[in-house]
C-alpha atoms as a PDB file:
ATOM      1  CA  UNK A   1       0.000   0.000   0.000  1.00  0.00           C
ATOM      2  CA  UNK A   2       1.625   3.431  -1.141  1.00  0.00           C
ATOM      3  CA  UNK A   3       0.734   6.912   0.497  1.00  0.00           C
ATOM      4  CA  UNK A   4      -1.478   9.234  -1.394  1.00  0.00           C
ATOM      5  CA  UNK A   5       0.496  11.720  -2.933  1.00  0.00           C
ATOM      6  CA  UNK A   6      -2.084  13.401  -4.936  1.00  0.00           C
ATOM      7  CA  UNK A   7      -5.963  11.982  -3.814  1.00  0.00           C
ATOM      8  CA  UNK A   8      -7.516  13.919  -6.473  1.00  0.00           C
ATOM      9  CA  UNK A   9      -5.271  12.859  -9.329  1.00  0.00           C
ATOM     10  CA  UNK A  10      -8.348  10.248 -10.738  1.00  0.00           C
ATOM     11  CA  UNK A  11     -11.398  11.604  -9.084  1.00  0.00           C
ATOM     12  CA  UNK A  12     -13.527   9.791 -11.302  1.00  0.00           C
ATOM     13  CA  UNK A  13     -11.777   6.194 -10.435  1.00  0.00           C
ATOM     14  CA  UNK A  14     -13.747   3.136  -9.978  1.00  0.00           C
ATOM     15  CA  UNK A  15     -17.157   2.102 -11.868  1.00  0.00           C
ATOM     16  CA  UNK A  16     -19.813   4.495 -11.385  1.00  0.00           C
ATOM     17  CA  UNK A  17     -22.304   2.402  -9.442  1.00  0.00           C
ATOM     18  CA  UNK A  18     -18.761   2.397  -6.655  1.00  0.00           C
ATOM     19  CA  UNK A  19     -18.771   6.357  -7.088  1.00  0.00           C
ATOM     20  CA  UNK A  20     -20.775   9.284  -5.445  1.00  0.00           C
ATOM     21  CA  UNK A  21     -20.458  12.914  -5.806  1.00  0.00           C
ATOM     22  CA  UNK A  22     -19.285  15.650  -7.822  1.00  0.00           C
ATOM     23  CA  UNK A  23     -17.937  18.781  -7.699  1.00  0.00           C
ATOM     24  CA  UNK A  24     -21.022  20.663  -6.326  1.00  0.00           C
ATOM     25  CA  UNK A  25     -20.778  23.284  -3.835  1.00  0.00           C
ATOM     26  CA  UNK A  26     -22.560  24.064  -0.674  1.00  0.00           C
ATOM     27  CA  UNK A  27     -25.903  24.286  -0.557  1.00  0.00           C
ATOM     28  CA  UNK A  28     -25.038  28.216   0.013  1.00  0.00           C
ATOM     29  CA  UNK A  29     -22.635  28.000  -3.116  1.00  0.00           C
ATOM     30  CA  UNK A  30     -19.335  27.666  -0.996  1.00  0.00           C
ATOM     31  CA  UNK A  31     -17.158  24.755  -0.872  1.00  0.00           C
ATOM     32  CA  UNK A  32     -18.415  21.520   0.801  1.00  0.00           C
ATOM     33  CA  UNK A  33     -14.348  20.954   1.821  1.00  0.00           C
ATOM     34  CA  UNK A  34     -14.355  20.820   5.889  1.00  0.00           C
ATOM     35  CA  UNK A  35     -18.428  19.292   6.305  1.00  0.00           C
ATOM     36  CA  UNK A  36     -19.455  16.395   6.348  1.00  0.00           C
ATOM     37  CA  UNK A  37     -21.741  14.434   3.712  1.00  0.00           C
ATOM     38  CA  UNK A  38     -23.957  12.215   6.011  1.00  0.00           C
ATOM     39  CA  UNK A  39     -25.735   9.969   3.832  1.00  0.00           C
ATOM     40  CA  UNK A  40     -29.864   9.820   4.019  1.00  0.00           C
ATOM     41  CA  UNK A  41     -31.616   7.010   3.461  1.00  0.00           C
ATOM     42  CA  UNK A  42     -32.542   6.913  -0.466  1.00  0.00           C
ATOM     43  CA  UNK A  43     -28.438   6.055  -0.565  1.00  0.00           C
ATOM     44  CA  UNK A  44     -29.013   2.209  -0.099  1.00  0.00           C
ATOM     45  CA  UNK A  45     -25.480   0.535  -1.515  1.00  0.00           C
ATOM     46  CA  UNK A  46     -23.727  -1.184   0.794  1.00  0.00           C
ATOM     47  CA  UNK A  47     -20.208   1.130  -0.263  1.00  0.00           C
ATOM     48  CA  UNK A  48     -22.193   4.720   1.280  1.00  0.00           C
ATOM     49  CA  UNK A  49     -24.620   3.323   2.938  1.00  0.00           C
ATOM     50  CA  UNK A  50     -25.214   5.413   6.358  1.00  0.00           C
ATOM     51  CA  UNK A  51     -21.928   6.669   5.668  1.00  0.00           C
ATOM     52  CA  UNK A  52     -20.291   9.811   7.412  1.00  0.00           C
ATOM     53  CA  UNK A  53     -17.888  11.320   4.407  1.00  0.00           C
ATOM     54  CA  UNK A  54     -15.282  14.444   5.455  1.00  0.00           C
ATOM     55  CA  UNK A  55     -14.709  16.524   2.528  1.00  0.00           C
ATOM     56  CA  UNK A  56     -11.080  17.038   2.323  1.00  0.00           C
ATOM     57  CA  UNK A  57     -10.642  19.040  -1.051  1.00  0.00           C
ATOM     58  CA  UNK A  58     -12.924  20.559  -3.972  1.00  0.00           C
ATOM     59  CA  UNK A  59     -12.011  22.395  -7.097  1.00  0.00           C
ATOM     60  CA  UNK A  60     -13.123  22.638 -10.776  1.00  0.00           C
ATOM     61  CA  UNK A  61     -11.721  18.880 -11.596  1.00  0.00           C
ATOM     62  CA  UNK A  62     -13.614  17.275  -9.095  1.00  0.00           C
ATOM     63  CA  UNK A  63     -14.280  16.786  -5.256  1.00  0.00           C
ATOM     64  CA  UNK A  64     -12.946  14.092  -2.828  1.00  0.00           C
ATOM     65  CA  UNK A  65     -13.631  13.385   0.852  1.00  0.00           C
ATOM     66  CA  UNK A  66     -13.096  10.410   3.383  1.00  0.00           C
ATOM     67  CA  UNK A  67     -15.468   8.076   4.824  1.00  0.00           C
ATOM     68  CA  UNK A  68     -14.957   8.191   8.656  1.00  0.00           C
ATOM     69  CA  UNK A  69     -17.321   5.421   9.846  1.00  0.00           C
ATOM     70  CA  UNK A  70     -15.997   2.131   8.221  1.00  0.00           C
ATOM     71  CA  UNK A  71     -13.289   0.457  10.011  1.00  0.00           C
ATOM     72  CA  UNK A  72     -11.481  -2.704   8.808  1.00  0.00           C
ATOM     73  CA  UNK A  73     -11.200  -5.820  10.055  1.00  0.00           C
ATOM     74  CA  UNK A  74      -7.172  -5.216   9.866  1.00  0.00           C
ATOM     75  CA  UNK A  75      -4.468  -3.381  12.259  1.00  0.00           C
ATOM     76  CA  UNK A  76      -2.335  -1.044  10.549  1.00  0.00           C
ATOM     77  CA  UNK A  77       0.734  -2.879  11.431  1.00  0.00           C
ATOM     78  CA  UNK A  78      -0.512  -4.730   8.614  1.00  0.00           C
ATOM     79  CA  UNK A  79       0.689  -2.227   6.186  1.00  0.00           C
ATOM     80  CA  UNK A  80       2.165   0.613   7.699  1.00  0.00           C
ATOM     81  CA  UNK A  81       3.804  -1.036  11.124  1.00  0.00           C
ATOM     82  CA  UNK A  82       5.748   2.238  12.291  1.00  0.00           C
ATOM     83  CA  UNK A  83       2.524   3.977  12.876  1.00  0.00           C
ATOM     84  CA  UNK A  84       0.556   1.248  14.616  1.00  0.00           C
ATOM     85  CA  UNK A  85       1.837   2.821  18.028  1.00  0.00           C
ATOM     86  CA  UNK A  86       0.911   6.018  17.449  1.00  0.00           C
ATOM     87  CA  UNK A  87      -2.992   5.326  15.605  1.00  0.00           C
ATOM     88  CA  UNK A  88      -6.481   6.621  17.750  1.00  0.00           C
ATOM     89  CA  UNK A  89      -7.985   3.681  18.924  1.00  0.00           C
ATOM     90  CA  UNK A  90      -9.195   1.572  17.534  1.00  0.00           C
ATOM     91  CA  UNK A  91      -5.993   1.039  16.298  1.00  0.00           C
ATOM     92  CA  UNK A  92      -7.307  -0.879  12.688  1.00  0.00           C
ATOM     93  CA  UNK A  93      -7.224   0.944   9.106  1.00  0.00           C
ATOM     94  CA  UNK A  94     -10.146   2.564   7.958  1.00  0.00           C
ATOM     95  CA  UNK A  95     -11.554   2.055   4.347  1.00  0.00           C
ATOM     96  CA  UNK A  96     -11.835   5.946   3.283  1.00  0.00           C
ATOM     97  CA  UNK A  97     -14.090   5.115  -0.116  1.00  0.00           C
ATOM     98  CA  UNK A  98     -13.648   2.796  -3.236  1.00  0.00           C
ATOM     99  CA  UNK A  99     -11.102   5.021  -5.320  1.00  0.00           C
ATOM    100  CA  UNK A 100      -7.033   4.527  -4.599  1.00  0.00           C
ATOM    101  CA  UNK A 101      -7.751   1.333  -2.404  1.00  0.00           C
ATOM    102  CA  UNK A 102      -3.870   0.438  -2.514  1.00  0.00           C
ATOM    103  CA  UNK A 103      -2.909   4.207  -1.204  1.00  0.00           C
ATOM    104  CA  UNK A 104      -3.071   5.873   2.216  1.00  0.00           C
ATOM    105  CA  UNK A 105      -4.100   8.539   3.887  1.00  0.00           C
ATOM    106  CA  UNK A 106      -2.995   9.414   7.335  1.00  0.00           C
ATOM    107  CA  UNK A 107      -5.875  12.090   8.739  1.00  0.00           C
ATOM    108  CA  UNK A 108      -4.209  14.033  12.156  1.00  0.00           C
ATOM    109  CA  UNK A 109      -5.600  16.729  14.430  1.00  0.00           C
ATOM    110  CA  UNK A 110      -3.227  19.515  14.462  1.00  0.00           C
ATOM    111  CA  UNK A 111      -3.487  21.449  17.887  1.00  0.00           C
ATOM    112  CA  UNK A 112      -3.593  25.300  18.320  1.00  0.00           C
ATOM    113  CA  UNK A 113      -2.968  27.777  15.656  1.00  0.00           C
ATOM    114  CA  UNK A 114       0.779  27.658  15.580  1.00  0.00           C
ATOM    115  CA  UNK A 115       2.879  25.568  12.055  1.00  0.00           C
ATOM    116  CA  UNK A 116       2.222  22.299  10.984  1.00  0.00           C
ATOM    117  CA  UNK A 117       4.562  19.946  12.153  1.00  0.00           C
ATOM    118  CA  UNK A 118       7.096  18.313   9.601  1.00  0.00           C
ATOM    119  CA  UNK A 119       5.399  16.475   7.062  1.00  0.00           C
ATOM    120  CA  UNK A 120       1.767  18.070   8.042  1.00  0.00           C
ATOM    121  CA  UNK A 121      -0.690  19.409   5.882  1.00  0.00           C
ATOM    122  CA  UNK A 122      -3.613  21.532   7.632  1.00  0.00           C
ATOM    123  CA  UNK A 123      -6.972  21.426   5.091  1.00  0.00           C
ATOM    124  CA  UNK A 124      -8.894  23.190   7.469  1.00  0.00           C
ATOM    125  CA  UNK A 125      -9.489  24.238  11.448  1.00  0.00           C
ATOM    126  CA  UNK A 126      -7.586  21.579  13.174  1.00  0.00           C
ATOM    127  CA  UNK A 127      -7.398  18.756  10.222  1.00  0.00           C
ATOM    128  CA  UNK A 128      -4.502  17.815   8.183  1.00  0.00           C
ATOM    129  CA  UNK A 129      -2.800  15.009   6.331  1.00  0.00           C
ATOM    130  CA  UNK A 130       0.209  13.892   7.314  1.00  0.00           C
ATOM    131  CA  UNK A 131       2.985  12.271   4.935  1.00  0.00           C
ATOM    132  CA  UNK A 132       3.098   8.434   5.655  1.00  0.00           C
ATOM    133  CA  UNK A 133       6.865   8.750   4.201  1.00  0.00           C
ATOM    134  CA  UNK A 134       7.686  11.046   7.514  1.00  0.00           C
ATOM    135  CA  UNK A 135       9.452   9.270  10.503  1.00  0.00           C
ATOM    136  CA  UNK A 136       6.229   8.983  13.301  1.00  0.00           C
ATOM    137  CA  UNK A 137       8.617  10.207  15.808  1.00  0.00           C
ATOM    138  CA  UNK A 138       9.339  13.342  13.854  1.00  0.00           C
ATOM    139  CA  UNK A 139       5.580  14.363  13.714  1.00  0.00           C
ATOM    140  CA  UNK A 140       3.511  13.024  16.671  1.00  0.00           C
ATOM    141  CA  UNK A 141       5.049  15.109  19.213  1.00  0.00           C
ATOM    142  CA  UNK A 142       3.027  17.812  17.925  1.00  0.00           C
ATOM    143  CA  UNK A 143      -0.454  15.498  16.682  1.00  0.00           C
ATOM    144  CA  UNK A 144      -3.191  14.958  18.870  1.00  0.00           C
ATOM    145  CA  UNK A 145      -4.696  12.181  16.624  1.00  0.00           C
ATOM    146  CA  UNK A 146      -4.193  10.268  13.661  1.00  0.00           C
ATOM    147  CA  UNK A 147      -6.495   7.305  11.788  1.00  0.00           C
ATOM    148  CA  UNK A 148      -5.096   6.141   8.317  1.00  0.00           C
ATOM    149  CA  UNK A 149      -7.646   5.330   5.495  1.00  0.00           C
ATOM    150  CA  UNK A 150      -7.287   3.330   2.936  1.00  0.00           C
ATOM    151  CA  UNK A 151      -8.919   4.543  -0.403  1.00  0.00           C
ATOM    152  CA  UNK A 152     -11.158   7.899  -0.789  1.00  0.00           C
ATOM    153  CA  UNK A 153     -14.364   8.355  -2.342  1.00  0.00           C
ATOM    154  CA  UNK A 154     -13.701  10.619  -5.555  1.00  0.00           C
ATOM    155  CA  UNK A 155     -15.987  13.044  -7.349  1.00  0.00           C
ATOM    156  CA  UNK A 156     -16.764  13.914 -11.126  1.00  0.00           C
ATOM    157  CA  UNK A 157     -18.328  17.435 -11.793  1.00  0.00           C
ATOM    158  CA  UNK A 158     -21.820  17.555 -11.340  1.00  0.00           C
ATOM    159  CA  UNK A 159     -22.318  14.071  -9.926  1.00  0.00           C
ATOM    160  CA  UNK A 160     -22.950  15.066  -6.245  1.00  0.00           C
ATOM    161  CA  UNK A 161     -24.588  18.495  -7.353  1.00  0.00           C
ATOM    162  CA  UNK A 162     -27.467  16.056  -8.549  1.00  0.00           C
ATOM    163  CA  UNK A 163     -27.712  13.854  -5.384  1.00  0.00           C
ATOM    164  CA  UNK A 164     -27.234  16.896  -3.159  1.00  0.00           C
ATOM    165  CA  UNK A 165     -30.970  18.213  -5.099  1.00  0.00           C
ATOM    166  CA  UNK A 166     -32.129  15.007  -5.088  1.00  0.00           C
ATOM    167  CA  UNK A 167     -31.700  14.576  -1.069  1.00  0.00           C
ATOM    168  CA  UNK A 168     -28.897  11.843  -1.344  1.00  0.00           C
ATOM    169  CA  UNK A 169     -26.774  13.549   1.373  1.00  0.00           C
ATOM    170  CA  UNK A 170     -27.012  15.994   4.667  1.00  0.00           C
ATOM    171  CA  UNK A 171     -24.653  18.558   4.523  1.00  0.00           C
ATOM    172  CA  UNK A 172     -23.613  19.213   8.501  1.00  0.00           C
ATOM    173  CA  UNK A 173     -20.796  20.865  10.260  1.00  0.00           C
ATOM    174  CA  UNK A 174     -17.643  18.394  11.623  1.00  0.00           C
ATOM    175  CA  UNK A 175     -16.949  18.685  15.104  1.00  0.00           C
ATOM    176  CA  UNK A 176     -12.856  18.038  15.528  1.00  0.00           C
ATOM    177  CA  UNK A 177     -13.401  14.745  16.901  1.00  0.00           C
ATOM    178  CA  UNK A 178     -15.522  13.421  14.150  1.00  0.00           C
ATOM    179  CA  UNK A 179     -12.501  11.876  12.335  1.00  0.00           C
ATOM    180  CA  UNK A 180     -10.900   9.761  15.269  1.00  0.00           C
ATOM    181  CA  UNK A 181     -14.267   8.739  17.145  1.00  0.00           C
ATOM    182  CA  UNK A 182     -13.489   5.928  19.322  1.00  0.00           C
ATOM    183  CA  UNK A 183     -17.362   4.603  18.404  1.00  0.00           C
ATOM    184  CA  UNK A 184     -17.227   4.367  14.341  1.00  0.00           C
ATOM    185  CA  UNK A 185     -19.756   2.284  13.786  1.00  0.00           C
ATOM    186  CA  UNK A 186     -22.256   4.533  15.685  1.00  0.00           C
ATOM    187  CA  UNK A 187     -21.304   7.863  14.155  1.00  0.00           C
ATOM    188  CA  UNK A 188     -23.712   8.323  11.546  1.00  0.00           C
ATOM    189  CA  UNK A 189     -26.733   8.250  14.235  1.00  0.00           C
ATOM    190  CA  UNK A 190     -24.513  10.994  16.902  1.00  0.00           C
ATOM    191  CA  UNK A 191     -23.866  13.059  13.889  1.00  0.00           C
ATOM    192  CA  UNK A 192     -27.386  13.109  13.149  1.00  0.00           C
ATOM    193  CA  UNK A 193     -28.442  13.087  16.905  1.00  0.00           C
ATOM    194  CA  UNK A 194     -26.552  16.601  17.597  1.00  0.00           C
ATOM    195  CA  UNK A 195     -28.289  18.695  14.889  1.00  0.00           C
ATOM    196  CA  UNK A 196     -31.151  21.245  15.394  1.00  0.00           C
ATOM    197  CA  UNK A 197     -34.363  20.800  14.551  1.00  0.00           C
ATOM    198  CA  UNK A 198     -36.212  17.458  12.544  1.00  0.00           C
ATOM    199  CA  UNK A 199     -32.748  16.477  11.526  1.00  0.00           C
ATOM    200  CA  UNK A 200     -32.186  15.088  15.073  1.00  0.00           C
ATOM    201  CA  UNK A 201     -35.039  12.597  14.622  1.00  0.00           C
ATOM    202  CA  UNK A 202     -33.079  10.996  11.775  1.00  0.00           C
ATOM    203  CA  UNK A 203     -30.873   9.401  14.312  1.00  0.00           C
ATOM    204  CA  UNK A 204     -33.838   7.405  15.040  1.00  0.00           C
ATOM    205  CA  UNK A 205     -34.408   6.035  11.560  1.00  0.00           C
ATOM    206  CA  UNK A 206     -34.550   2.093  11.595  1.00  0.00           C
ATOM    207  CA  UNK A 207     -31.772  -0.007   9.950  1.00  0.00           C
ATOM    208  CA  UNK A 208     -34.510  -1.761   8.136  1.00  0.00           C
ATOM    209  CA  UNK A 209     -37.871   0.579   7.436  1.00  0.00           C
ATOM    210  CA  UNK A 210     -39.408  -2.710   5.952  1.00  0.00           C
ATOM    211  CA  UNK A 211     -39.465  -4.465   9.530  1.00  0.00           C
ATOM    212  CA  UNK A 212     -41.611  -1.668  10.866  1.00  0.00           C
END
């Protein structure tokens, strides 16, 4: 498994039924990079399915983002062993989306307002990608998390514009924790859970409608 140098260099990889989004903006015209995609139920395919995506990047070419709430069944000693010690708990690689599965990304929480450690990219507010190819010793001192994903989910112009309209997503604000939960599996319900208004019922939806 390689780092990813470049996540949006093929933001249209993978078959389009593995593939959601676009390069759409905000629903007040801004970029969607730094909120979160939470997906509603008329997204039934087992890749997005109540899936929590961060939006790490948008431009003209595309859009790409991470899903935070699907953790693998493997450590990442597996492929990256120097930064096993050093993960959030769980301490297992995350599968970020079906685009670049053999790449990496290593998502950290970047304390204060002061420079990036070596090898430390901040996006936005306290959320960065770190450079895999870094020494961990050279960069955690100054980290206050870190989860690795393998894969992203990429975007082709236009293609999430359409699902946003069509009410495929929720677009909601991240809280800094959001990307190193200790409780994956149960973030797309607390996401939902915390917002204002009808939106909070959501949390409640059943797994299965059809049992009801």
């Amino acid at each position: 498994m390689t780092e990813a140098k470049g996540p949006m260099d093929d933001p249209q990889g993978g078959p389009a039924s593995e593939r959601r989004g676009g390069s759409a903006g905000a629903p007040d015209g801004g970029s969607l990079a730094g909120r979160l995609l939470v997906a509603t139920a008329l997204i039934d395919e087992v890749t997005f399915r109540r899936s929590v995506v961060l939006m790490l990047e948008q431009n003209a070419d595309g859009a790409m983002g991470l899903v935070l709430n699907q953790p693998l069944d493997v450590d990442v000693r597996a492929v990256l062993p120097a930064w096993q010690p050093h993960v959030t708990a769980p301490g297992r690689l995350f599968r970020g989306g079906p685009v670049g599965t053999d790449t990496a990304l290593g998502v950290v929480a970047v304390p204060g307002d002061g420079p990036e450690p070596e090898g430390v990219r901040r996006l936005f507010a306290s959320i960065g990608l770190v450079d895999l190819d870094t020494p961990p010793q050279a960069v955690m001192g100054g980290l206050a998390g870190l989860r690795i994903y393998a894969g992203y989910a990429g975007w082709a112009a236009g293609q999430l514009e359409a699902e946003l309209a069509e009410g495929a997503w929720y677009v909601v604000s991240t809280e800094a924790r959001d990307p190193f939960t200790d409780h994956p599996q149960g973030l797309w319900r607390a996401v939902l859970r915390r917002q204002r208004g009808e939106l909070a019922f959501m949390a409640t939806y059943p797994d299965d409608p059809s049992a009801n």
